[in-house]
Protein backbone atom coordinates (compact mmCIF):
# COMPACT_ATOMS: atom_id res chain seq x y z
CA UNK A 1 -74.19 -89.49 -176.60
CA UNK A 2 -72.92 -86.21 -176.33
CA UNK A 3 -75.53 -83.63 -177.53
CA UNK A 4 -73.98 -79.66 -178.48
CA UNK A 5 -77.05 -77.44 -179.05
CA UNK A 6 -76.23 -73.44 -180.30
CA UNK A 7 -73.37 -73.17 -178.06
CA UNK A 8 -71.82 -69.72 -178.28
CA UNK A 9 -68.44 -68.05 -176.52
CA UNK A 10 -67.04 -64.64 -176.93
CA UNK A 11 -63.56 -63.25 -175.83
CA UNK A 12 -63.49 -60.15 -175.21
CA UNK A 13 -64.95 -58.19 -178.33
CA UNK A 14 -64.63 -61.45 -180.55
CA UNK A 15 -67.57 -64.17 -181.18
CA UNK A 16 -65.49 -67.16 -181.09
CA UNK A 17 -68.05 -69.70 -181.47
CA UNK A 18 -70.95 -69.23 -183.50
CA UNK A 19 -74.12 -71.66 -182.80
CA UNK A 20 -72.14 -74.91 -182.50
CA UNK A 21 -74.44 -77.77 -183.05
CA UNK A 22 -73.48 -81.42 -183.47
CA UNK A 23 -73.23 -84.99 -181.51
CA UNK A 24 -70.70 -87.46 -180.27
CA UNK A 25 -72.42 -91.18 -180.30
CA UNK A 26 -70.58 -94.00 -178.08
CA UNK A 27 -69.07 -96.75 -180.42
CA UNK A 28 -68.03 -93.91 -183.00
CA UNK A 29 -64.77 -91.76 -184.00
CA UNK A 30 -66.04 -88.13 -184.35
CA UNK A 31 -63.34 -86.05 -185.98
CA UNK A 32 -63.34 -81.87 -186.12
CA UNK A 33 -61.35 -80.69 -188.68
CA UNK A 34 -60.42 -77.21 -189.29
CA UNK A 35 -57.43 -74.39 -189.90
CA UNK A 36 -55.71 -73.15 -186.64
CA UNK A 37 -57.48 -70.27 -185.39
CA UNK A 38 -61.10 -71.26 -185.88
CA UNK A 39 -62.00 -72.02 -182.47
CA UNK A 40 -61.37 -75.75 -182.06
CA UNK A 41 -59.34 -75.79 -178.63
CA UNK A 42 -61.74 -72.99 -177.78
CA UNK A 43 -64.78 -75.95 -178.08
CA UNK A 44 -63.17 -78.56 -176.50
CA UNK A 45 -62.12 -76.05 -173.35
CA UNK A 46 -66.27 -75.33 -173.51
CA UNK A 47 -67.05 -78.60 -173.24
CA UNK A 48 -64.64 -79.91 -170.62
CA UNK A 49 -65.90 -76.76 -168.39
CA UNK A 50 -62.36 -75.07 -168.41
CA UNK A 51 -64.21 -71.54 -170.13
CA UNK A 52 -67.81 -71.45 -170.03
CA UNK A 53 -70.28 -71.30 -172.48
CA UNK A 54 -71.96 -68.12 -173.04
CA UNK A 55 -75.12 -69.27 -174.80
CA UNK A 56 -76.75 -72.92 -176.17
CA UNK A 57 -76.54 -76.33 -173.95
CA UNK A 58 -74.01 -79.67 -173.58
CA UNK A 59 -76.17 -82.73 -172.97
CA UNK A 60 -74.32 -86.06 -171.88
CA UNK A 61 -75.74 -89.31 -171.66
CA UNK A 62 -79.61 -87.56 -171.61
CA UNK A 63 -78.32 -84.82 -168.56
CA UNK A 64 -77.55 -81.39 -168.95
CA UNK A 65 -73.90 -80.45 -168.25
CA UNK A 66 -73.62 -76.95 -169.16
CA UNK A 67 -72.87 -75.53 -165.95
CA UNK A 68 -71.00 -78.27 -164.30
CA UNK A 69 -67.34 -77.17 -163.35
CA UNK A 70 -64.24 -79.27 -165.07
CA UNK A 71 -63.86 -81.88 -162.39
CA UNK A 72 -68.30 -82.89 -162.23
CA UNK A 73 -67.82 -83.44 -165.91
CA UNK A 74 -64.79 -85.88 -165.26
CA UNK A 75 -66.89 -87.43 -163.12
CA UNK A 76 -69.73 -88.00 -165.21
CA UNK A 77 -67.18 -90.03 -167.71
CA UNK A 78 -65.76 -87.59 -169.86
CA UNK A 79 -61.47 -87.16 -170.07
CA UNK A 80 -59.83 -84.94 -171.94
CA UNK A 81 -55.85 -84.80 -173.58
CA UNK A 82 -55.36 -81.00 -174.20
CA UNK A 83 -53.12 -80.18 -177.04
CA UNK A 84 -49.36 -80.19 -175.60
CA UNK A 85 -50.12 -83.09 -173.76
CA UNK A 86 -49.40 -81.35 -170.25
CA UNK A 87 -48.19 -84.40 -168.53
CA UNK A 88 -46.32 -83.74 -165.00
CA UNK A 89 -42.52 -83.92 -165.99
CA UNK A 90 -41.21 -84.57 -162.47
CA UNK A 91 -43.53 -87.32 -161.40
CA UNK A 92 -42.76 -91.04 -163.15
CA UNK A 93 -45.24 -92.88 -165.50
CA UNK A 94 -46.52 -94.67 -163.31
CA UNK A 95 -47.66 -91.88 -160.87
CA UNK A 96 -48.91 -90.22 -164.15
CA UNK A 97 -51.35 -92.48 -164.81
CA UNK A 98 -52.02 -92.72 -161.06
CA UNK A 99 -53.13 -89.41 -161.30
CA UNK A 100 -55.88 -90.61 -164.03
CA UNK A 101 -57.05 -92.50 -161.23
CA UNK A 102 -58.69 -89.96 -158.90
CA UNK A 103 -61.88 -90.02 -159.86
CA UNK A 104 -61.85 -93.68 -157.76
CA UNK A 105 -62.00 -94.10 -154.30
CA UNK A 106 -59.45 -96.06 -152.36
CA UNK A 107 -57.87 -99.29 -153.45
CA UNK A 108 -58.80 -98.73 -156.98
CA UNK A 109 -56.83 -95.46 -157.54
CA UNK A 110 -53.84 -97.34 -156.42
CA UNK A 111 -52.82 -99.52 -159.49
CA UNK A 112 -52.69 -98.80 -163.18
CA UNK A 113 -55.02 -100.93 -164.81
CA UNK A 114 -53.39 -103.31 -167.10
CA UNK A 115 -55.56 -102.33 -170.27
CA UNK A 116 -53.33 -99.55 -170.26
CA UNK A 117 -50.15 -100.82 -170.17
CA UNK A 118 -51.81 -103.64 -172.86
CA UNK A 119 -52.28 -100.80 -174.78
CA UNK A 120 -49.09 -98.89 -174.87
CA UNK A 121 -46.77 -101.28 -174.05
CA UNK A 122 -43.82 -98.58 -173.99
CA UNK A 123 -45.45 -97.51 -170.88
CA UNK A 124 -44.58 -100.11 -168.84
CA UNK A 125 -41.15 -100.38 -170.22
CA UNK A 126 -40.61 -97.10 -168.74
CA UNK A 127 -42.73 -96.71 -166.06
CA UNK A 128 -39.89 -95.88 -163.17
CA UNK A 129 -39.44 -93.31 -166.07
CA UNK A 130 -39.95 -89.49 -165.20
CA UNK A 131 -42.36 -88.22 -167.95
CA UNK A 132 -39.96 -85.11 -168.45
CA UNK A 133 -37.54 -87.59 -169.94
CA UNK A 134 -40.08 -89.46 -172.23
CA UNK A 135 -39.82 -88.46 -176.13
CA UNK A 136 -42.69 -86.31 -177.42
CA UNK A 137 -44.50 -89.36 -178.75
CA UNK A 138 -44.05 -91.35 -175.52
CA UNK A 139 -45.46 -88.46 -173.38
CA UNK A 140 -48.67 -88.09 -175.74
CA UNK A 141 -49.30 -91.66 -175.34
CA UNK A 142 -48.88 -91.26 -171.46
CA UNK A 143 -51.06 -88.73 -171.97
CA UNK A 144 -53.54 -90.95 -173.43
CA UNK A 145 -52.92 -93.88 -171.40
CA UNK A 146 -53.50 -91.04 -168.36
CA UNK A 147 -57.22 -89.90 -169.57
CA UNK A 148 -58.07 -93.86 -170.18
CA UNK A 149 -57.37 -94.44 -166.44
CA UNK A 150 -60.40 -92.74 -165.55
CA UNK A 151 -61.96 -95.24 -167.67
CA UNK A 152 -64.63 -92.62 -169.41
CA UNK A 153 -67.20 -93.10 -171.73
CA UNK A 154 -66.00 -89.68 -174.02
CA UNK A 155 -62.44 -89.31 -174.81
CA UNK A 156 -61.90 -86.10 -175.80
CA UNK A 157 -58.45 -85.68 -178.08
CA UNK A 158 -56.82 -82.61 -179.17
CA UNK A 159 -54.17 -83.16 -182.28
CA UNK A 160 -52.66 -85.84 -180.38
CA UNK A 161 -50.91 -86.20 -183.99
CA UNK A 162 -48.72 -82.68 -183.55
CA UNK A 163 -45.25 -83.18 -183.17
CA UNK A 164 -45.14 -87.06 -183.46
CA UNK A 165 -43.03 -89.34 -184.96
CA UNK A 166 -44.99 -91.02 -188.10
CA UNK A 167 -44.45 -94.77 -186.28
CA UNK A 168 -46.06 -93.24 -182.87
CA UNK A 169 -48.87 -91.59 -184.72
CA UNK A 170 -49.87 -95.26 -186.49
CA UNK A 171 -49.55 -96.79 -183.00
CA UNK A 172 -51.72 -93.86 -181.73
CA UNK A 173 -54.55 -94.42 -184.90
CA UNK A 174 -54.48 -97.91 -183.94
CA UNK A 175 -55.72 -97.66 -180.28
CA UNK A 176 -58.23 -94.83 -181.05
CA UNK A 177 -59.66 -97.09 -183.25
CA UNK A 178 -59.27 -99.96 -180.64
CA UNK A 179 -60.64 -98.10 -178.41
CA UNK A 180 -64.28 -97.02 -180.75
CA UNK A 181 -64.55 -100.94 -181.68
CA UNK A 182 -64.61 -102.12 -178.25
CA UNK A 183 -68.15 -99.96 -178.67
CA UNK A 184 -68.51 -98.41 -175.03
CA UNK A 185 -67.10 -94.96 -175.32
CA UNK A 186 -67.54 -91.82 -177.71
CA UNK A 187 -64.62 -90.33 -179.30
CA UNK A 188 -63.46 -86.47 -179.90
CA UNK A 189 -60.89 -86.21 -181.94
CA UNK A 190 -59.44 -82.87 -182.94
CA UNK A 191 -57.22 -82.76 -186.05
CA UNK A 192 -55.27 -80.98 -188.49
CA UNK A 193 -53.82 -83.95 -189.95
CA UNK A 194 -56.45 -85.05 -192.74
CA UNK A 195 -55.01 -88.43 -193.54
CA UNK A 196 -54.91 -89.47 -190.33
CA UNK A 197 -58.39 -87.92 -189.40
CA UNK A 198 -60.14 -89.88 -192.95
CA UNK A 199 -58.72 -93.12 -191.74
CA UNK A 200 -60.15 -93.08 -188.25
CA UNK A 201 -63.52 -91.15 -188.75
CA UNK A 202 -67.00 -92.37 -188.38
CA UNK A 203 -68.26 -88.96 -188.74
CA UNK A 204 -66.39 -85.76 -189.06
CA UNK A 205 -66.72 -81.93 -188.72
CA UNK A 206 -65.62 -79.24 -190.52
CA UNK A 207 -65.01 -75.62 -188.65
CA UNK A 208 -64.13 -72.73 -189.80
CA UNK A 209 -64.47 -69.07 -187.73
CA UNK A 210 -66.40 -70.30 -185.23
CA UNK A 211 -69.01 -72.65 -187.06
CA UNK A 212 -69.03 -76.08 -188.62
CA UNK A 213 -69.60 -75.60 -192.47
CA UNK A 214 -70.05 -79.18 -193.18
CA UNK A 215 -70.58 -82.35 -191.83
CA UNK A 216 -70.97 -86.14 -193.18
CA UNK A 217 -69.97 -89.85 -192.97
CA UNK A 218 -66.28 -90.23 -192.42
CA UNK A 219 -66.34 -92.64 -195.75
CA UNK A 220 -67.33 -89.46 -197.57
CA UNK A 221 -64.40 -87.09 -196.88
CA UNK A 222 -62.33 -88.00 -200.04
CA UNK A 223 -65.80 -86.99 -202.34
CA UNK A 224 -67.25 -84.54 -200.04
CA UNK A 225 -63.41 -82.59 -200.60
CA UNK A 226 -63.29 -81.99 -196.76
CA UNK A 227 -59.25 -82.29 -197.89
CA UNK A 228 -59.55 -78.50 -199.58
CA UNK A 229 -61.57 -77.27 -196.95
CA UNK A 230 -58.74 -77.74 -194.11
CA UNK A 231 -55.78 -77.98 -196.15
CA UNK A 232 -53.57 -74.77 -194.97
C-alpha cells in the first residue's frame, strides 16, 4: 500500500500542496480528480521523487520513501506515465519497452515480456515501428506497455485519457482495469475525464488548490456529485 501522510511542496512563494493525506491499496483503482491547476502533476512528480517533498512522509509497502531519488523508487516497484507520454521518438517500440526493462539485470532486460504485447496487441504489430511515427493513442499505450515492463506493484498514470481517440481510451479503461483484477499491483490514476475515471474507480480523490476536499467509494461518485466538483 502506498501510505501519503501531510505531504507539503511550495514553489517559490506558492504552497502548492497543502497536507496531502490518502492511500493507494494493491488490487484497487485509485482515481484523483480535480481542475487543471490544483497541483495534481505536482503530487505525482512528489511521489515519483522528480521534486521533493517539503514536509509530511510517502510510505510504500511498510518503508519510508520520502527521500529516495526517482530511480530507488523505480526500484522498489513503483512506474510512472507522466502526462505527454514522453516516449523516445527515434528509438522503435520495441527498444521502448526495452528501456522499461532496466531495472533487470542481464538476460531479462533483453526481451519484451509477452504480457505486454498480450495486452496491447498494436504493439507488436508495430514494433520495428519508431515511436515518433505512432498516433497519439498508440504512443500512450507504448507508454503504458513501457512502465508495465518494469513489472511494478504501483502504476502511477497521469490523464493517459488526454488527447485520445474515444476507441483507444476504452482499450486503455479495459487494461487498467485488467490490470487491478489480476490483484497484485496498486493503481494511480490521474484524471480529468469523469466518465472514464467513475467507471474504473475503486476509490477516488477529489483536489482542489492543493488539498483533497473529498474522498469515497468509487460506486459513490454519481451521489456524492464528485461530477460538479471537477467539471470545468
Amino acid at each position: 500500500m502506498l501510505e501519503v501522510n501531510s505531504l507539503h511542496q511550495y514553489y517559490g512563494g506558492s504552497h502548492i500542496l497543502r497536507g496531502l493525506s490518502f492511500d493507494v491499496k494493491v488490487g484497487e483503482v485509485t482515481c484523483l480528480l480535480g481542475r487543471n491547476g490544483v497541483g495534481k502533476t505536482t503530487l505525482l512528480k512528489c511521489l515519483m521523487g522528480l521534486i521533493p517533498a517539503d514536509d509530511g512522509s510517502v510510505h510504500w509497502q511498510g518503508q519510508a520513501i520520502t527521500g529516495y531519488k526517482p530511480h530507488q523508487r523505480v526500484q522498489a516497484g513503483i512506474a510512472y506515465v507522466p502526462q505527454g507520454r514522453e516516449i523516445f521518438a527515434r528509438l522503435t517500440v520495441e527498444e521502448n519497452l526495452l528501456m522499461g526493462l532496466s531495472r533487470f539485470p542481464g538476460s531479462q532486460a533483453k526481451e519484451v515480456p509477452a504480457f505486454i504485447y498480450e495486452l496491447f496487441p498494436v504493439l507488436r504489430e508495430m514494433k520495428q515501428r519508431r515511436g515518433g511515427d505512432l498516433s497519439g493513442g498508440q504512443q500512450q499505450q507504448l507508454a503504458i506497455g513501457r512502465a508495465l515492463a518494469s513489472q511494478p506493484r504501483l502504476l502511477i498514470l497521469d490523464e493517459p485519457t488526454e488527447g485520445i481517440q474515444p476507441s483507444v481510451i476504452k482499450e486503455i479503461g479495459a487494461v487498467i482495469r485488467k490490470l487491478a483484477e489480476r490483484g497484485d499491483m496498486a493503481i494511480l490514476l490521474v484524471e480529468q475525464f469523469y466518465d472514464f475515471a467513475a467507471e474504473l474507480a475503486d476509490h477516488y480523490l477529489v483536489m482542489s488548490r492543493g488539498e483533497i476536499i473529498q474522498q469515497g467509494r468509487g460506486a459513490d461518485m454519481a451521489r456524492e456529485g464528485v461530477r460538479n466538483l471537477v467539471a470545468i
